[in-house]
N, C-alpha and C. Protein backbone atom coordinates (compact mmCIF):
# COMPACT_ATOMS: atom_id res chain seq x y z
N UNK A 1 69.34 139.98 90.45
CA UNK A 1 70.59 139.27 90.41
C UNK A 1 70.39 138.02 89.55
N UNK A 2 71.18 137.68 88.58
CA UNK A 2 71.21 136.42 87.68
C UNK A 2 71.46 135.58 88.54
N UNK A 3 71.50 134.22 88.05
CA UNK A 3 71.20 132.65 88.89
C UNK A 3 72.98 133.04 88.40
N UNK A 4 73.43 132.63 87.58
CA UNK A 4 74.65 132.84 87.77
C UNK A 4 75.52 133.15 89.23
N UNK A 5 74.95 134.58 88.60
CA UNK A 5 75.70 135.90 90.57
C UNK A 5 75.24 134.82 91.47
N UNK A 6 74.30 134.28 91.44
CA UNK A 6 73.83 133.97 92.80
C UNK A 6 74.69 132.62 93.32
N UNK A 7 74.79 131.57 92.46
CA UNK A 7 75.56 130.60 92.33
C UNK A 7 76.82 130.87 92.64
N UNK A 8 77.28 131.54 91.84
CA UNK A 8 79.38 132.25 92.14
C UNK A 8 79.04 132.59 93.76
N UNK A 9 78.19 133.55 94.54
CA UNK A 9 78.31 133.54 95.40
C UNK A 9 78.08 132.23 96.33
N UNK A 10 77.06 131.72 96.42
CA UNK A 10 76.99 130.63 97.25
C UNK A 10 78.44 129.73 96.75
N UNK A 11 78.69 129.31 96.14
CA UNK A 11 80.38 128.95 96.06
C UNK A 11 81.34 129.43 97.00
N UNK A 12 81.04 131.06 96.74
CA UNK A 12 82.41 131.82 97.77
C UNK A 12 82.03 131.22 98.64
N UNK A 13 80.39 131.60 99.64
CA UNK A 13 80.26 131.51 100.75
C UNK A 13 80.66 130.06 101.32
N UNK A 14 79.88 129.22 100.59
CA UNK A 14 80.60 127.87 101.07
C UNK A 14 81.98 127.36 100.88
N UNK A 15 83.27 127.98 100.25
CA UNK A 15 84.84 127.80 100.60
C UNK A 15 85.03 128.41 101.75
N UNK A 16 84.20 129.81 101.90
CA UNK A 16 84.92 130.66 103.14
C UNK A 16 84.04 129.60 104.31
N UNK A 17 83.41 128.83 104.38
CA UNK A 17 82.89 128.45 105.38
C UNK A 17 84.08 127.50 106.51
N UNK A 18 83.67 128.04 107.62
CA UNK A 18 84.60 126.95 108.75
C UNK A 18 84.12 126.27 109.47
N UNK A 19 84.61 125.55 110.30
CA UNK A 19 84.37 124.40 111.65
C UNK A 19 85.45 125.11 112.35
N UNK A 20 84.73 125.63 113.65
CA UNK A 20 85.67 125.91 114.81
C UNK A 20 84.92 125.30 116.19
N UNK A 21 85.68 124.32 116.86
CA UNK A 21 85.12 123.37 117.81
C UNK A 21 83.89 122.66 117.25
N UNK A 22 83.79 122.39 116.09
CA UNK A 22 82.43 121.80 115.40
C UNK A 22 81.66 122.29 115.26
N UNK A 23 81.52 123.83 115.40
CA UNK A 23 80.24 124.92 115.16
C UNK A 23 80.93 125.72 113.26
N UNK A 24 79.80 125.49 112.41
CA UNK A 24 79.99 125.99 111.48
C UNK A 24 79.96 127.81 111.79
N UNK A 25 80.46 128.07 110.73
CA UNK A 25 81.05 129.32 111.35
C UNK A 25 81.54 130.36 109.57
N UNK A 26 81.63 131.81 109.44
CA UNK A 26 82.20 132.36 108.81
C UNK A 26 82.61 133.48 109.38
N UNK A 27 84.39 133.65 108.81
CA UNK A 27 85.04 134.88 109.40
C UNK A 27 84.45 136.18 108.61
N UNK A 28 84.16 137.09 109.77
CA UNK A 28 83.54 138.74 108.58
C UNK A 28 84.85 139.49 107.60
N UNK A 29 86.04 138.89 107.95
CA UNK A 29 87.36 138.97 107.08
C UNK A 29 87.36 138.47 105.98
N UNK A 30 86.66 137.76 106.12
CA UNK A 30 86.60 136.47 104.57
C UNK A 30 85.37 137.00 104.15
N UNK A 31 83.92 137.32 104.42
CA UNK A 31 82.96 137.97 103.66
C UNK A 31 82.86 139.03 103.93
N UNK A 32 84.24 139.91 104.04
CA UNK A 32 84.14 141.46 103.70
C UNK A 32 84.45 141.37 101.91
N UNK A 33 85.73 140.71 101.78
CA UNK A 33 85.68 140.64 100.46
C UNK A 33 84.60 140.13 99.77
N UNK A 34 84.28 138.89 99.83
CA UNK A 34 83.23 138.37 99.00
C UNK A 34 81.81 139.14 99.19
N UNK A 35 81.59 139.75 99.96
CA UNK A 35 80.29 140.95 99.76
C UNK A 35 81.22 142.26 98.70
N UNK A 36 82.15 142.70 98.79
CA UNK A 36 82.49 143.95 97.95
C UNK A 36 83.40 144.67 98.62
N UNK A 37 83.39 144.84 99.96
CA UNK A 37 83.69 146.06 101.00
C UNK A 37 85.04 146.05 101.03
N UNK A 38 85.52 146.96 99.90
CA UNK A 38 87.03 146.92 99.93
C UNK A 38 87.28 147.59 101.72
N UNK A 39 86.97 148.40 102.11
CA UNK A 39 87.71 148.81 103.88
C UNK A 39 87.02 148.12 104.96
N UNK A 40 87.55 147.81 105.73
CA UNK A 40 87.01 147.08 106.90
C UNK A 40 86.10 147.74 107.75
N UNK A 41 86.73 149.11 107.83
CA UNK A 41 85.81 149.95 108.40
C UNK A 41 84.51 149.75 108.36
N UNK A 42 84.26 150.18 106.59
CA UNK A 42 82.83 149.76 106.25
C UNK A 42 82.01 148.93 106.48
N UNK A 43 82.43 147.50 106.31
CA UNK A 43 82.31 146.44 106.87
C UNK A 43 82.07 146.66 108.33
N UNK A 44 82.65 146.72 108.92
CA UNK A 44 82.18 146.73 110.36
C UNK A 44 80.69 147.40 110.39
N UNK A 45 81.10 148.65 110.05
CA UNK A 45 79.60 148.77 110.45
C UNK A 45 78.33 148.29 110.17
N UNK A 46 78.29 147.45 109.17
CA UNK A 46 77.03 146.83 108.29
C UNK A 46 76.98 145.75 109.46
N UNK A 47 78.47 145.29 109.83
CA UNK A 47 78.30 143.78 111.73
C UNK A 47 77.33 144.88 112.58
N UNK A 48 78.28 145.54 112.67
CA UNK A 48 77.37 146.58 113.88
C UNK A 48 75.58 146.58 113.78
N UNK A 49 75.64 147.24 112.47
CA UNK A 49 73.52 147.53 112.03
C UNK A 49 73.17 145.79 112.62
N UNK A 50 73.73 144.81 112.19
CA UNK A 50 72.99 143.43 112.09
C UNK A 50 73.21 143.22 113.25
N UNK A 51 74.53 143.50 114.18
CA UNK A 51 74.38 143.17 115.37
C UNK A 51 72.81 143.92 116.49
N UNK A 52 72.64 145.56 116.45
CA UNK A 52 71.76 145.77 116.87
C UNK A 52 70.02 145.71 116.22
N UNK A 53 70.16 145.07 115.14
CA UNK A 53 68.85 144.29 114.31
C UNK A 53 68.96 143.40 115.41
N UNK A 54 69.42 142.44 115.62
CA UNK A 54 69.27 141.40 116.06
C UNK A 54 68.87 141.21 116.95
N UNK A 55 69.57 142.08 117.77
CA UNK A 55 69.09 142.26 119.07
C UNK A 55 67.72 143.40 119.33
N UNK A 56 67.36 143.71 118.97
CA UNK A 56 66.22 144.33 118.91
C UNK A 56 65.00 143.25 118.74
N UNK A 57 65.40 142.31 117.57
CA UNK A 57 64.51 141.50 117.34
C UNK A 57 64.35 140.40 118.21
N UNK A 58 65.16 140.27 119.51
CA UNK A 58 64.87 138.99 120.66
C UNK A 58 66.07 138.28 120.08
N UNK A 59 66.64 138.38 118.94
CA UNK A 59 67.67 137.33 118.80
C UNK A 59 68.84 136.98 119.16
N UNK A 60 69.57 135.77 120.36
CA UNK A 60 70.64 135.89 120.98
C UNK A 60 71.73 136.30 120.11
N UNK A 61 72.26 137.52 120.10
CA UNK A 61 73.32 138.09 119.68
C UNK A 61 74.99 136.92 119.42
N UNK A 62 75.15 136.54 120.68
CA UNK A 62 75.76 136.05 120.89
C UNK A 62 75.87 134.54 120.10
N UNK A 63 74.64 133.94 120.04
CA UNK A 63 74.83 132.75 119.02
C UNK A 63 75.22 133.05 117.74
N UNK A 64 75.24 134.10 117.04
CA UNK A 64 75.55 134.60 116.02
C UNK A 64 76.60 135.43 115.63
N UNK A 65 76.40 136.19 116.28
CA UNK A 65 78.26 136.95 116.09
C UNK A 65 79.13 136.62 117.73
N UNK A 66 80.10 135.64 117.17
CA UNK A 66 81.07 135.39 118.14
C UNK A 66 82.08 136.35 118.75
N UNK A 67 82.67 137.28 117.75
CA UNK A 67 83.56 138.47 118.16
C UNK A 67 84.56 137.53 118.43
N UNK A 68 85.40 136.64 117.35
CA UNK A 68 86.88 136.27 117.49
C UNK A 68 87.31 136.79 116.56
N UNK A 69 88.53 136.77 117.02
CA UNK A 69 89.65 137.91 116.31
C UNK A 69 90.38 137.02 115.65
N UNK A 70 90.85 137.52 114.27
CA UNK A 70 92.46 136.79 114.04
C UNK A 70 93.37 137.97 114.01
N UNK A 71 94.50 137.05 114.44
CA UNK A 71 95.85 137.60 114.63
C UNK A 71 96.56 138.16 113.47
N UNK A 72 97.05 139.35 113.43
CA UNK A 72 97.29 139.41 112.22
C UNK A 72 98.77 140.69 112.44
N UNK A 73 99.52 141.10 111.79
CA UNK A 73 101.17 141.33 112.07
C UNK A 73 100.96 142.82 112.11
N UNK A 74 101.82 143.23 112.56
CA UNK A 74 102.08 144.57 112.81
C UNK A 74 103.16 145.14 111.91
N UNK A 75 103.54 146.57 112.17
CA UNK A 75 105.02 146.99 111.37
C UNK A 75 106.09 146.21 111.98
N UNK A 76 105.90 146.87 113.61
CA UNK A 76 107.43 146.16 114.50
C UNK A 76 107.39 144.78 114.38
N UNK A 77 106.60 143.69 113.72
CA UNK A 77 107.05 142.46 113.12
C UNK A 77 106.10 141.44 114.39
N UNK A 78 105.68 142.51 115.69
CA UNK A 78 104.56 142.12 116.92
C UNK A 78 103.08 141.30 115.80
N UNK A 79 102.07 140.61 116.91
CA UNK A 79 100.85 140.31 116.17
C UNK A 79 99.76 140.77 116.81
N UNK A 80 98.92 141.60 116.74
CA UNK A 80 98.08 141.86 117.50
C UNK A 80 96.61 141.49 116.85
């Protein structure tokens, strides 16, 4: 990967970055795109592999992937 690629990315990553209750934080909605993964599907499962890496390796799961959702619209105009 060129210093370039690498740079453009650390950029994305740090706009998509958040503060939620003062814990830095990134949504996997926001670095599905900026990794490539046009379907979510896909995406998920690459959370999934890292989720059970992690945990395999002793590492609290939970400090790391939070599992919050955003809200997002439906057809009938509902948000689920």
């Amino acid at each position: 990967m060129k210093k370039e690629q690498i740079q453009q990315l650390f950029t994305q990553f740090e706009n998509a970055r958040q503060q939620v209750e003062g814990i830095e934080c990134w949504s996997a909605r926001d670095l599905q795109g900026i990794l490539g993964y046009a379907k979510w599907d896909n995406f998920f499962k690459v959370i999934e592999k890292a989720r059970i890496a992690a945990e395999s390796s002793g590492i609290p799961v939970a400090d790391h992937f939070a599992g919050v959702g955003k809200m997002g619209p439906l057809g009938s105009g509902a948000e689920r």
